[in-house]
PDB file of N, CA and C in Angstrom:
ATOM      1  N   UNK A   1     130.201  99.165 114.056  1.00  0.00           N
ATOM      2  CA  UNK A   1     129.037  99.512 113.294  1.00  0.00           C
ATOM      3  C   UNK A   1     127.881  98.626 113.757  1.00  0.00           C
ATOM      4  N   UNK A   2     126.836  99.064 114.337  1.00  0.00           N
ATOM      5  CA  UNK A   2     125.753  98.461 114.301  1.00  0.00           C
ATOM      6  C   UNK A   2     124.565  98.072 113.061  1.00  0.00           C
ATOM      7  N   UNK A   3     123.944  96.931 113.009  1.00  0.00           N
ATOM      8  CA  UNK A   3     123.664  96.499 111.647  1.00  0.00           C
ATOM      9  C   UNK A   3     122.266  96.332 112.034  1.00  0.00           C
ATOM     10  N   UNK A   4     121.319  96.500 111.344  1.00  0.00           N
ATOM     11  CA  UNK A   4     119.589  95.790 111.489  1.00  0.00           C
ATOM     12  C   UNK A   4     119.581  94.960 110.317  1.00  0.00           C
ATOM     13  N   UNK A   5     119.166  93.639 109.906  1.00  0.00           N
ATOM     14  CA  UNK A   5     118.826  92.413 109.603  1.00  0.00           C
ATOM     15  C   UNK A   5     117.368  91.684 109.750  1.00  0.00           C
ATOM     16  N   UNK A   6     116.888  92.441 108.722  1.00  0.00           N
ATOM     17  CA  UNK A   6     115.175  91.540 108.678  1.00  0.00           C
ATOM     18  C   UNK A   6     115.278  90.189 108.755  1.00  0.00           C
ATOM     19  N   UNK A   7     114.272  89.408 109.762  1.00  0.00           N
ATOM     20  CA  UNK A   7     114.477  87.581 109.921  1.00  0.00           C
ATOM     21  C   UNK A   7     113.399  87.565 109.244  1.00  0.00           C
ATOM     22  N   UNK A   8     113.571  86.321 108.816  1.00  0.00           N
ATOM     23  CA  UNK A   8     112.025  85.835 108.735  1.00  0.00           C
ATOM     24  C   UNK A   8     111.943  84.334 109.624  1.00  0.00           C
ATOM     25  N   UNK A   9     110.861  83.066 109.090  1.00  0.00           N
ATOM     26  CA  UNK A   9     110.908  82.605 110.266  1.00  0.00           C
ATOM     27  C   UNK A   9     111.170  80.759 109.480  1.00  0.00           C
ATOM     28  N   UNK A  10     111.138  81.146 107.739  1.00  0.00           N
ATOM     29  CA  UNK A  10     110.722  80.252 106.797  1.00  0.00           C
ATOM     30  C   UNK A  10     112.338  79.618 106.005  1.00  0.00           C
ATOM     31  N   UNK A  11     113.888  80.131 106.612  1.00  0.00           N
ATOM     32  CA  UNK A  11     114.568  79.733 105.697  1.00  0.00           C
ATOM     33  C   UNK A  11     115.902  79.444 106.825  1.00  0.00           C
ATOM     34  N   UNK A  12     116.836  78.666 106.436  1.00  0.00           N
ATOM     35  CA  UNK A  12     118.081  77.905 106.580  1.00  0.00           C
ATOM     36  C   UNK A  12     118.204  78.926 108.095  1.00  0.00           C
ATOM     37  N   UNK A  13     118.627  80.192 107.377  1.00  0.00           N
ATOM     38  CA  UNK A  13     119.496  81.377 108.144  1.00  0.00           C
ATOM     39  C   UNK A  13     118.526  82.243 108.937  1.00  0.00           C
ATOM     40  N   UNK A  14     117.644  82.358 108.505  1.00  0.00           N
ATOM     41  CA  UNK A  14     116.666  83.217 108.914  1.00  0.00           C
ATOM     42  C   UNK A  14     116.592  84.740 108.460  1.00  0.00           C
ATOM     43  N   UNK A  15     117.381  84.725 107.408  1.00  0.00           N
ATOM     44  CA  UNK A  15     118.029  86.426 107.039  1.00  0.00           C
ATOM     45  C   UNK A  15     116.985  86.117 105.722  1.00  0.00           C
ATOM     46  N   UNK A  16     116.110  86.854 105.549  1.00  0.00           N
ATOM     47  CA  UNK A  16     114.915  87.229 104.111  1.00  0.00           C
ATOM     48  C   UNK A  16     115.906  87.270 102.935  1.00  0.00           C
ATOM     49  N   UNK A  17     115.438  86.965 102.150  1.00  0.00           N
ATOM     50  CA  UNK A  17     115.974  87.161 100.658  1.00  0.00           C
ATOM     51  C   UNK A  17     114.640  87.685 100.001  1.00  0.00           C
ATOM     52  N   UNK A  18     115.071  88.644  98.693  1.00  0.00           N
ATOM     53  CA  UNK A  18     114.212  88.752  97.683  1.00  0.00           C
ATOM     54  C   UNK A  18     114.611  90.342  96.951  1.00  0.00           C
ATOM     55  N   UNK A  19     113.670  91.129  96.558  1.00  0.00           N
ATOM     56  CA  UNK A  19     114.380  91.779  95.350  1.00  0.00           C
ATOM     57  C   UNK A  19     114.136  92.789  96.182  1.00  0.00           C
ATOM     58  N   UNK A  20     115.653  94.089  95.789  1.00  0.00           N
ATOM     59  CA  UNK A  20     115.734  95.127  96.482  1.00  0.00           C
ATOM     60  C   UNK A  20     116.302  94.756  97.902  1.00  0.00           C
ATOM     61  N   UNK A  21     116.688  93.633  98.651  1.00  0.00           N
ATOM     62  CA  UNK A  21     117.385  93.517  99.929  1.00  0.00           C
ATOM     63  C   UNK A  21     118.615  93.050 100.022  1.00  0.00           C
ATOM     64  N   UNK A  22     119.512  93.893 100.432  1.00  0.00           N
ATOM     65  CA  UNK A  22     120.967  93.279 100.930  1.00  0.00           C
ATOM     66  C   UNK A  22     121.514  92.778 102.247  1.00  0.00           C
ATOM     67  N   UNK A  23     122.250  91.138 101.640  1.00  0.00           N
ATOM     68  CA  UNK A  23     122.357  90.583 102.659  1.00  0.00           C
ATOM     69  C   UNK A  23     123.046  90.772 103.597  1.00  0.00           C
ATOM     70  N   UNK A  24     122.858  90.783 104.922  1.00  0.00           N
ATOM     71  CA  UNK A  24     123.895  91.225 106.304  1.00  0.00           C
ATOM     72  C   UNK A  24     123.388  92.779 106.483  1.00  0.00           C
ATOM     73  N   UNK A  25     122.193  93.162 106.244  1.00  0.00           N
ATOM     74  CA  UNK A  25     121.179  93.775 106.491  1.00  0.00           C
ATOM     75  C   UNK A  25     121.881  95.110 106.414  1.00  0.00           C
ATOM     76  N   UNK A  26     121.626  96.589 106.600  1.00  0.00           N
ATOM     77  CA  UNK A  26     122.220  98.117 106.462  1.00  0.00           C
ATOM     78  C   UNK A  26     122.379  98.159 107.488  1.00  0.00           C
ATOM     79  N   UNK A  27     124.033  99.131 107.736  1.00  0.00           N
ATOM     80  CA  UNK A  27     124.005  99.844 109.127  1.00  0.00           C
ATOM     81  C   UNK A  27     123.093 101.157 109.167  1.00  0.00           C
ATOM     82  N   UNK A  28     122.870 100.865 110.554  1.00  0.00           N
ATOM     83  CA  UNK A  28     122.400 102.131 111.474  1.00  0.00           C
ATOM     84  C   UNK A  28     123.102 103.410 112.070  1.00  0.00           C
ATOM     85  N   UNK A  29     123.109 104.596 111.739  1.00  0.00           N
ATOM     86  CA  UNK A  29     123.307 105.712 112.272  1.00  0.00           C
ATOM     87  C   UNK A  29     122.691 105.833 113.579  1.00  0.00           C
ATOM     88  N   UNK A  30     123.351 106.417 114.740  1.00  0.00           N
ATOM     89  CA  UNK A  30     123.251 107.021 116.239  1.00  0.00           C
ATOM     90  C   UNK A  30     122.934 108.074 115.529  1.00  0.00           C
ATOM     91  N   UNK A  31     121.677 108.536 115.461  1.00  0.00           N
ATOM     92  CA  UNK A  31     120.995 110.229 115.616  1.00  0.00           C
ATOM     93  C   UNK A  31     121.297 110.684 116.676  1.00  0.00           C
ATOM     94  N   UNK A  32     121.342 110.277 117.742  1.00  0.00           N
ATOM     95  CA  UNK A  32     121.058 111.351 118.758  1.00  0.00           C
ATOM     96  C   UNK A  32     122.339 110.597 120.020  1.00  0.00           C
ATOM     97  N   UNK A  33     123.266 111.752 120.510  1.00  0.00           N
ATOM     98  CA  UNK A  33     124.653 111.046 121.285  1.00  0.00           C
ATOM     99  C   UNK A  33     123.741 110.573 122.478  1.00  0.00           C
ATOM    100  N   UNK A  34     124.488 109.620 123.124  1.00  0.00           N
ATOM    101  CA  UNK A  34     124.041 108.991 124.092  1.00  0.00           C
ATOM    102  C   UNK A  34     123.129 110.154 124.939  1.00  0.00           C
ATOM    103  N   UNK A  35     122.246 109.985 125.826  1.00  0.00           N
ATOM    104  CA  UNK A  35     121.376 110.860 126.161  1.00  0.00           C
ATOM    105  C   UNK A  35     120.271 110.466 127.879  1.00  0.00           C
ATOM    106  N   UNK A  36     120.395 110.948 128.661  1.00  0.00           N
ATOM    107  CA  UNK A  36     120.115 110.589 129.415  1.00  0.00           C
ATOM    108  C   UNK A  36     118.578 110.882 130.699  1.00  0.00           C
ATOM    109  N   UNK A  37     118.086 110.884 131.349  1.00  0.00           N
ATOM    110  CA  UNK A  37     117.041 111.553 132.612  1.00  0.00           C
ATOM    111  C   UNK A  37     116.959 110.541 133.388  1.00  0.00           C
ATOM    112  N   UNK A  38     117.556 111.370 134.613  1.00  0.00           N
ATOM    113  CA  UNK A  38     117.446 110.663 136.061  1.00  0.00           C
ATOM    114  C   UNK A  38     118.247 108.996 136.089  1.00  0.00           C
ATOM    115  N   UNK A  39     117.748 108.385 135.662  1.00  0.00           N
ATOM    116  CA  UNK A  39     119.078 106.856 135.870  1.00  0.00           C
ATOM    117  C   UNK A  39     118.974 106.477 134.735  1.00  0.00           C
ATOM    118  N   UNK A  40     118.230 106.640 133.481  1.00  0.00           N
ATOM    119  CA  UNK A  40     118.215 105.823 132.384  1.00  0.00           C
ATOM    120  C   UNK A  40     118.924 106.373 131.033  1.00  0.00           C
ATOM    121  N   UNK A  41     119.714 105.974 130.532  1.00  0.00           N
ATOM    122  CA  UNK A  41     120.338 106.054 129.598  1.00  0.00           C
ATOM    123  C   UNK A  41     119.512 105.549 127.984  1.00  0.00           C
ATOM    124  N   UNK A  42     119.974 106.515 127.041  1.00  0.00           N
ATOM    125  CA  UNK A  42     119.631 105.723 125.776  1.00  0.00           C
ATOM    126  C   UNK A  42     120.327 106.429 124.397  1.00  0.00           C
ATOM    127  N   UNK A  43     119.975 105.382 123.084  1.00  0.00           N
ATOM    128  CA  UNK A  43     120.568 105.964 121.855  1.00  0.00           C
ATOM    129  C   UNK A  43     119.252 105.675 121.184  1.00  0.00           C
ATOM    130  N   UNK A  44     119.617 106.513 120.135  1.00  0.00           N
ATOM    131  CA  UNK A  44     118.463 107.066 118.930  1.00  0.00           C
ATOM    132  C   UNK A  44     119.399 106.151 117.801  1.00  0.00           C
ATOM    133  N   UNK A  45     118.503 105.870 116.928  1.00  0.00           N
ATOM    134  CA  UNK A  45     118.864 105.220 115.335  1.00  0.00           C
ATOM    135  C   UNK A  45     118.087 106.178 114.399  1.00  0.00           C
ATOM    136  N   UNK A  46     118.438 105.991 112.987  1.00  0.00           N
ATOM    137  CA  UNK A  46     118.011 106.182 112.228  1.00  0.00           C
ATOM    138  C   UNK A  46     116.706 105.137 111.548  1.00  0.00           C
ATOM    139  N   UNK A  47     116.072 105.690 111.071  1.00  0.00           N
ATOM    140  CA  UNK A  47     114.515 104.352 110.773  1.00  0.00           C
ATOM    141  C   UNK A  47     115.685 103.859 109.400  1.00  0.00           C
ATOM    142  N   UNK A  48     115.510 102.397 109.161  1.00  0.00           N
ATOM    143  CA  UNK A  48     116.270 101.875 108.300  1.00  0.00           C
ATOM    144  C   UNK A  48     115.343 101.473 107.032  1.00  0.00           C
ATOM    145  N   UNK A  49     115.234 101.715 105.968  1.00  0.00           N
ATOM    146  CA  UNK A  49     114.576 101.234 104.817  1.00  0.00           C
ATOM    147  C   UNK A  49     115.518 100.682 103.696  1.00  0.00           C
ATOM    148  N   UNK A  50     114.427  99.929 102.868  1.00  0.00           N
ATOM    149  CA  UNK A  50     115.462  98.797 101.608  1.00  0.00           C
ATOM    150  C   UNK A  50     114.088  99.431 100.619  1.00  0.00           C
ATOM    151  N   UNK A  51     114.510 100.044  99.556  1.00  0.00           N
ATOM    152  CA  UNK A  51     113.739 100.890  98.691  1.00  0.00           C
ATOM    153  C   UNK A  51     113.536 100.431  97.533  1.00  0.00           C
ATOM    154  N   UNK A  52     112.168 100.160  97.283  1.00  0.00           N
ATOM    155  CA  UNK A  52     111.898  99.213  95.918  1.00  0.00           C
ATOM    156  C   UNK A  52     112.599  97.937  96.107  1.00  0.00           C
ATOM    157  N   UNK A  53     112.002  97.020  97.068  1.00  0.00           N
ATOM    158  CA  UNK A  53     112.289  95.488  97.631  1.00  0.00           C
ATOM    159  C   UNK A  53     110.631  94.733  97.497  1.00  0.00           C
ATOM    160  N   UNK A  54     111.157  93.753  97.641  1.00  0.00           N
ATOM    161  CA  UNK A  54     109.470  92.229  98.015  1.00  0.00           C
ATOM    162  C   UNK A  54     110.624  91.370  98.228  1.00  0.00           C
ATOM    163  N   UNK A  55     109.986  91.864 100.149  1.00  0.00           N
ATOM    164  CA  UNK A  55     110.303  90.810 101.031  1.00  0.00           C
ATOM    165  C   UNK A  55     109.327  90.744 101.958  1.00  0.00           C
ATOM    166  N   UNK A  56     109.869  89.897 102.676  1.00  0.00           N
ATOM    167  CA  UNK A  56     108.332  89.490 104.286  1.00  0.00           C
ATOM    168  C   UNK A  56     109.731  89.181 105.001  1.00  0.00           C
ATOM    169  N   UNK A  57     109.143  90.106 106.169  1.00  0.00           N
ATOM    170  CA  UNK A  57     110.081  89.407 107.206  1.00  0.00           C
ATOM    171  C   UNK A  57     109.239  89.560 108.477  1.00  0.00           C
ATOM    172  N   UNK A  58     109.525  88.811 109.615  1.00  0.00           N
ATOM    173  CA  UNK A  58     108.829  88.624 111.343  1.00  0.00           C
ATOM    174  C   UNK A  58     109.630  89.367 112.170  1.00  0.00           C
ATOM    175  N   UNK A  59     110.682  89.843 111.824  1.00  0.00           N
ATOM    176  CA  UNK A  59     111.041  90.185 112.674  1.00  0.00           C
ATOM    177  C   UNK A  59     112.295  91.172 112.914  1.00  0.00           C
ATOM    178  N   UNK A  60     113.453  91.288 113.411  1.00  0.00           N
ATOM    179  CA  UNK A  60     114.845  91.819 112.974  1.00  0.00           C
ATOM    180  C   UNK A  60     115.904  91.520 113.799  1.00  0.00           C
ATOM    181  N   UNK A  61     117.089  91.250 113.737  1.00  0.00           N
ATOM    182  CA  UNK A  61     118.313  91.651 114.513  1.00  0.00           C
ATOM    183  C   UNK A  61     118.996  92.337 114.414  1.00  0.00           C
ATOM    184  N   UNK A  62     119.512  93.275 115.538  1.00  0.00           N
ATOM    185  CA  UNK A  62     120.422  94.530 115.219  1.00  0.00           C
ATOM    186  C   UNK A  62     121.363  93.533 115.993  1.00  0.00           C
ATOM    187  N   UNK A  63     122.569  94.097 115.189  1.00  0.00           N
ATOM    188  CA  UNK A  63     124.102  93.167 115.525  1.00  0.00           C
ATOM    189  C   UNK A  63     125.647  94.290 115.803  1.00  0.00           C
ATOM    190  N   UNK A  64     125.951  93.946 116.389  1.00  0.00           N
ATOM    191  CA  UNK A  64     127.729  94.823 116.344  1.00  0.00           C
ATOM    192  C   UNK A  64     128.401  94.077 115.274  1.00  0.00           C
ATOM    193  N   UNK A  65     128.463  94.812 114.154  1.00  0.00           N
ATOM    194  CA  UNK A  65     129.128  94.189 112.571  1.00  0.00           C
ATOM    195  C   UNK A  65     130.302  94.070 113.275  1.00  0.00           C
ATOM    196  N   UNK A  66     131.587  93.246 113.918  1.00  0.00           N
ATOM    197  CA  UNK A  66     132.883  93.618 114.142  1.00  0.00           C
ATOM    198  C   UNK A  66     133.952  92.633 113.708  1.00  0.00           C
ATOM    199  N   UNK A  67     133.466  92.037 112.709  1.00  0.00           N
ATOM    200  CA  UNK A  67     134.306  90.980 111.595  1.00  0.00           C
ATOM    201  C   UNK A  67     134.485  90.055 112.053  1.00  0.00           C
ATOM    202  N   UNK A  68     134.222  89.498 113.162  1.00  0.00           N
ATOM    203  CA  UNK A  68     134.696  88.384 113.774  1.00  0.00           C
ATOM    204  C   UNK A  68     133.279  87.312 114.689  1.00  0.00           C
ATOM    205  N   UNK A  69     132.813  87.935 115.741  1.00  0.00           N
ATOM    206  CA  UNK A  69     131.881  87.193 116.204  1.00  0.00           C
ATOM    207  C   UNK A  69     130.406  87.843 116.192  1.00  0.00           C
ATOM    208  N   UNK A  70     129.885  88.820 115.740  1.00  0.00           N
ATOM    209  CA  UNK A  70     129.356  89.883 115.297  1.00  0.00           C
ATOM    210  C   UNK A  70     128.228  89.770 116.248  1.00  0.00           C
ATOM    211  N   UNK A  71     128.068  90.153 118.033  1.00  0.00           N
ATOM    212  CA  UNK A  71     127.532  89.746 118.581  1.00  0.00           C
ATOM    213  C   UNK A  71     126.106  90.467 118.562  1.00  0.00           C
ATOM    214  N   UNK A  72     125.004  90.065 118.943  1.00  0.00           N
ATOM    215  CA  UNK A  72     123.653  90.330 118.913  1.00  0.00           C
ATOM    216  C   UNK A  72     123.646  91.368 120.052  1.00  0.00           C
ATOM    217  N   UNK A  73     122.641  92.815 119.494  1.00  0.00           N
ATOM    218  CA  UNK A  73     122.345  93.310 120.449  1.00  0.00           C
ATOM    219  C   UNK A  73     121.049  93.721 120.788  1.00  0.00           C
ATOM    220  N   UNK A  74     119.782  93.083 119.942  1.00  0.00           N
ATOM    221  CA  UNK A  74     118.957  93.011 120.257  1.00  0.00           C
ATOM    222  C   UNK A  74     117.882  92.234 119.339  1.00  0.00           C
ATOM    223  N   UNK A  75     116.703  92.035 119.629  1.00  0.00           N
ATOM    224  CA  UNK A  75     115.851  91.035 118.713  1.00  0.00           C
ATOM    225  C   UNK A  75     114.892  91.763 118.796  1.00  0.00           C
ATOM    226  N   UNK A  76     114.338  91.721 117.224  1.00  0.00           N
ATOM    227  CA  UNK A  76     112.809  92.842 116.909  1.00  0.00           C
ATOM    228  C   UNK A  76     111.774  92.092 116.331  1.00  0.00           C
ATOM    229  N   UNK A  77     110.524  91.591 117.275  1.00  0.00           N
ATOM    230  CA  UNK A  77     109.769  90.888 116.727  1.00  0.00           C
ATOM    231  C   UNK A  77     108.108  91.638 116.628  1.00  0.00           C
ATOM    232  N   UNK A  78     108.138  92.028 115.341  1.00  0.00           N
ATOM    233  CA  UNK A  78     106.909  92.380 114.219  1.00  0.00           C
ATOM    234  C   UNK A  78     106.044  91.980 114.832  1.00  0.00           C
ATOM    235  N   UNK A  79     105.836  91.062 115.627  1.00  0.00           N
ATOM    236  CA  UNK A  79     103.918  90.729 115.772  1.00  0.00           C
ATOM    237  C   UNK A  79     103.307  89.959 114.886  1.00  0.00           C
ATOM    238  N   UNK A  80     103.916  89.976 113.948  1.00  0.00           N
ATOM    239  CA  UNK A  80     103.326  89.307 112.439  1.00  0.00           C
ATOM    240  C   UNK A  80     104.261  89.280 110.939  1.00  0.00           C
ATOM    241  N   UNK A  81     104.300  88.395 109.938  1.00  0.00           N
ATOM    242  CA  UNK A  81     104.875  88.856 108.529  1.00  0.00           C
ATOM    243  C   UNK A  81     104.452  90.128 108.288  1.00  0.00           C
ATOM    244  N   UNK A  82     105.556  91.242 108.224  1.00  0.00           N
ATOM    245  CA  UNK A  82     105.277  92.467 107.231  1.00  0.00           C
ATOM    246  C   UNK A  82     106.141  92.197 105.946  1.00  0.00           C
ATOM    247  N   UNK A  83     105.521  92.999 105.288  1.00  0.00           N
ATOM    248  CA  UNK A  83     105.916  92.445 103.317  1.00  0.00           C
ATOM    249  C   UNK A  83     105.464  93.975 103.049  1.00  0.00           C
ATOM    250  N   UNK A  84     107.017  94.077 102.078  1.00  0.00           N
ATOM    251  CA  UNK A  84     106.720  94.906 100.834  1.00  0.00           C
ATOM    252  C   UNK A  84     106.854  94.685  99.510  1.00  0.00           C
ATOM    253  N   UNK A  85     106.037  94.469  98.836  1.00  0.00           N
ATOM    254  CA  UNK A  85     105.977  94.251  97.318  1.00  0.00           C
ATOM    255  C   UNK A  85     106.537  95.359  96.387  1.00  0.00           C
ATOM    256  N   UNK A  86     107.264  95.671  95.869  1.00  0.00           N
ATOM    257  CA  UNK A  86     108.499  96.259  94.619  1.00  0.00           C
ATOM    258  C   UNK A  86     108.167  97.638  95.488  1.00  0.00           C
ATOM    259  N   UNK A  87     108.077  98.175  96.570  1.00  0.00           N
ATOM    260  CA  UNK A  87     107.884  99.175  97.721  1.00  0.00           C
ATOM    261  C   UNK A  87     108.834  99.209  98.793  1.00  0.00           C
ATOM    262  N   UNK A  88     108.997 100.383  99.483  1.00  0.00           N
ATOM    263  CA  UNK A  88     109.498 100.979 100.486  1.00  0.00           C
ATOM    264  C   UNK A  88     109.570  99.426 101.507  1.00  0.00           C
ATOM    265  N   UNK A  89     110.691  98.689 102.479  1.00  0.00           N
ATOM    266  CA  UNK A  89     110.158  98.353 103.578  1.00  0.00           C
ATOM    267  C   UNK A  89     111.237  99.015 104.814  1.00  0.00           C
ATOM    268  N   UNK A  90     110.439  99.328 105.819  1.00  0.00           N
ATOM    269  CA  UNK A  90     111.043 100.384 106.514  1.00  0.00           C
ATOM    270  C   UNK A  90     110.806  99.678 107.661  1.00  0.00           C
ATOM    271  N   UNK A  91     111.732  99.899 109.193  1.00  0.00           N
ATOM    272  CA  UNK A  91     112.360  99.537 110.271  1.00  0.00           C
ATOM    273  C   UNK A  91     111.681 101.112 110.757  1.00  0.00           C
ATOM    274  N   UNK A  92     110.951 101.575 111.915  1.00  0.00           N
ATOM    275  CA  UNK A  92     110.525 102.791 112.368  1.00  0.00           C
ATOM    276  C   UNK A  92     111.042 102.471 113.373  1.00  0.00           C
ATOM    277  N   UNK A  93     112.381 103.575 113.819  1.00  0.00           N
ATOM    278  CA  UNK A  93     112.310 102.994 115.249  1.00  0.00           C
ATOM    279  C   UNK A  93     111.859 103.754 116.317  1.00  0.00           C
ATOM    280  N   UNK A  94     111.343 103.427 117.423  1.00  0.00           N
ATOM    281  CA  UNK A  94     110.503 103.850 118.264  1.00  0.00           C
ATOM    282  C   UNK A  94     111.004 105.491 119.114  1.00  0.00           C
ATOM    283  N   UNK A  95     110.612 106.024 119.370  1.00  0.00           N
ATOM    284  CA  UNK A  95     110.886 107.568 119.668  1.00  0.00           C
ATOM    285  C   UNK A  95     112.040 107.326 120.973  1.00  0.00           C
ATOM    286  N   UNK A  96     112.690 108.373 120.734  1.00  0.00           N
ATOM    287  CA  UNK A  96     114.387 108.486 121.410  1.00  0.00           C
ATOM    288  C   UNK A  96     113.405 108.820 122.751  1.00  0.00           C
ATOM    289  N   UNK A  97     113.276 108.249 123.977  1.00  0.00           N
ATOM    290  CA  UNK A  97     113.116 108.883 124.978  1.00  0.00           C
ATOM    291  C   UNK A  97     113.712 107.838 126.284  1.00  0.00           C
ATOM    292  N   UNK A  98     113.512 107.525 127.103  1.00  0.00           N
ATOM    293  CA  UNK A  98     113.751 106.988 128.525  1.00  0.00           C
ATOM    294  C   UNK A  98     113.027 105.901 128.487  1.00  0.00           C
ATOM    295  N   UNK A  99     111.664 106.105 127.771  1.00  0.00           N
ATOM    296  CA  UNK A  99     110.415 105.186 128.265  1.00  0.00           C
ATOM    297  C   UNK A  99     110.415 104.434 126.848  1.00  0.00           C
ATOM    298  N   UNK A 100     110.825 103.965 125.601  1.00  0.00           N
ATOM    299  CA  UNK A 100     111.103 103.928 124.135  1.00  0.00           C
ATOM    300  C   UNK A 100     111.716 103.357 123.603  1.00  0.00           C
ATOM    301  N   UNK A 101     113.099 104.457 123.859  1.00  0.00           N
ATOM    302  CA  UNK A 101     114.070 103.849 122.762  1.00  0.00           C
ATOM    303  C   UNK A 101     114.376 102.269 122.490  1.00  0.00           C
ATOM    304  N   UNK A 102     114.868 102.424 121.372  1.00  0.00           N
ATOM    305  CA  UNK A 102     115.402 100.624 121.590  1.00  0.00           C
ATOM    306  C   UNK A 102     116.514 100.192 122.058  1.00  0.00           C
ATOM    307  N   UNK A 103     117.533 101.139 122.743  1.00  0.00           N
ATOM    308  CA  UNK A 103     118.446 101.076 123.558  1.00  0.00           C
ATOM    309  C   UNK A 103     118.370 101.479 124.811  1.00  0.00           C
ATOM    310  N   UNK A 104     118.490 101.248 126.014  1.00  0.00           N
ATOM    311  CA  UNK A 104     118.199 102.025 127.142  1.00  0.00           C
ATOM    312  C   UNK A 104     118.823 100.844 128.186  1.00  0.00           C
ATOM    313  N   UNK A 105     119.584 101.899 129.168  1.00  0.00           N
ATOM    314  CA  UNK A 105     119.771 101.599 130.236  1.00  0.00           C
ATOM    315  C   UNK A 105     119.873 101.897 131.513  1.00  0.00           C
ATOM    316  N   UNK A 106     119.540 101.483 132.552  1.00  0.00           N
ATOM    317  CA  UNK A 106     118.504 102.116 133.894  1.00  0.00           C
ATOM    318  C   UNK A 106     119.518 101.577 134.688  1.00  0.00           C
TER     319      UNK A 106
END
């Protein structure tokens, strides 16, 4: 199972706390089966949201949940604190293509 995990940049762990967020962040759904053009490979996610939360986070890690060493498979850095106050906060992930996705390999 792959997992996304809002960081922030202000605590022990770096994993956000606050109302409406669960810790060790939601798995992600593969929308779209592996998928390919010309040498590059990629996978689609689902956009991940925590509904009616106030949190701030910088950034994210998507992880392989696999009970044991739960290794990192990528790092998502915001540009800046995004915060949602007792609101939607949502993970958009970038359009399934070659040139995009947040998985890809060439």
């Amino acid at each position: 199972m792959i997992v996304t995990e809002p960081v922030g940049l202000n605590s022990a762990s770096n994993e956000v706390s606050g109302t409406g967020y669960t810790a060790t962040g939601n798995a992600m759904t593969i929308t779209q089966v592996p998928t390919s053009t010309g040498t590059t490979a990629w996978l689609d996610f689902n956009n991940i949201t925590w509904g009616t939360s106030t949190i701030t986070a910088r950034g994210a890690l998507l992880y392989l949940k696999n009970g044991s060493s739960n290794p990192a498979i990528a790092v998502l850095d915001f540009g800046s604190d995004k915060t949602s106050t007792a609101g939607d906060f949502t993970i958009v992930m970038p359009a399934a293509d070659s040139s995009n996705a947040i998985i890809r390999i060439a």
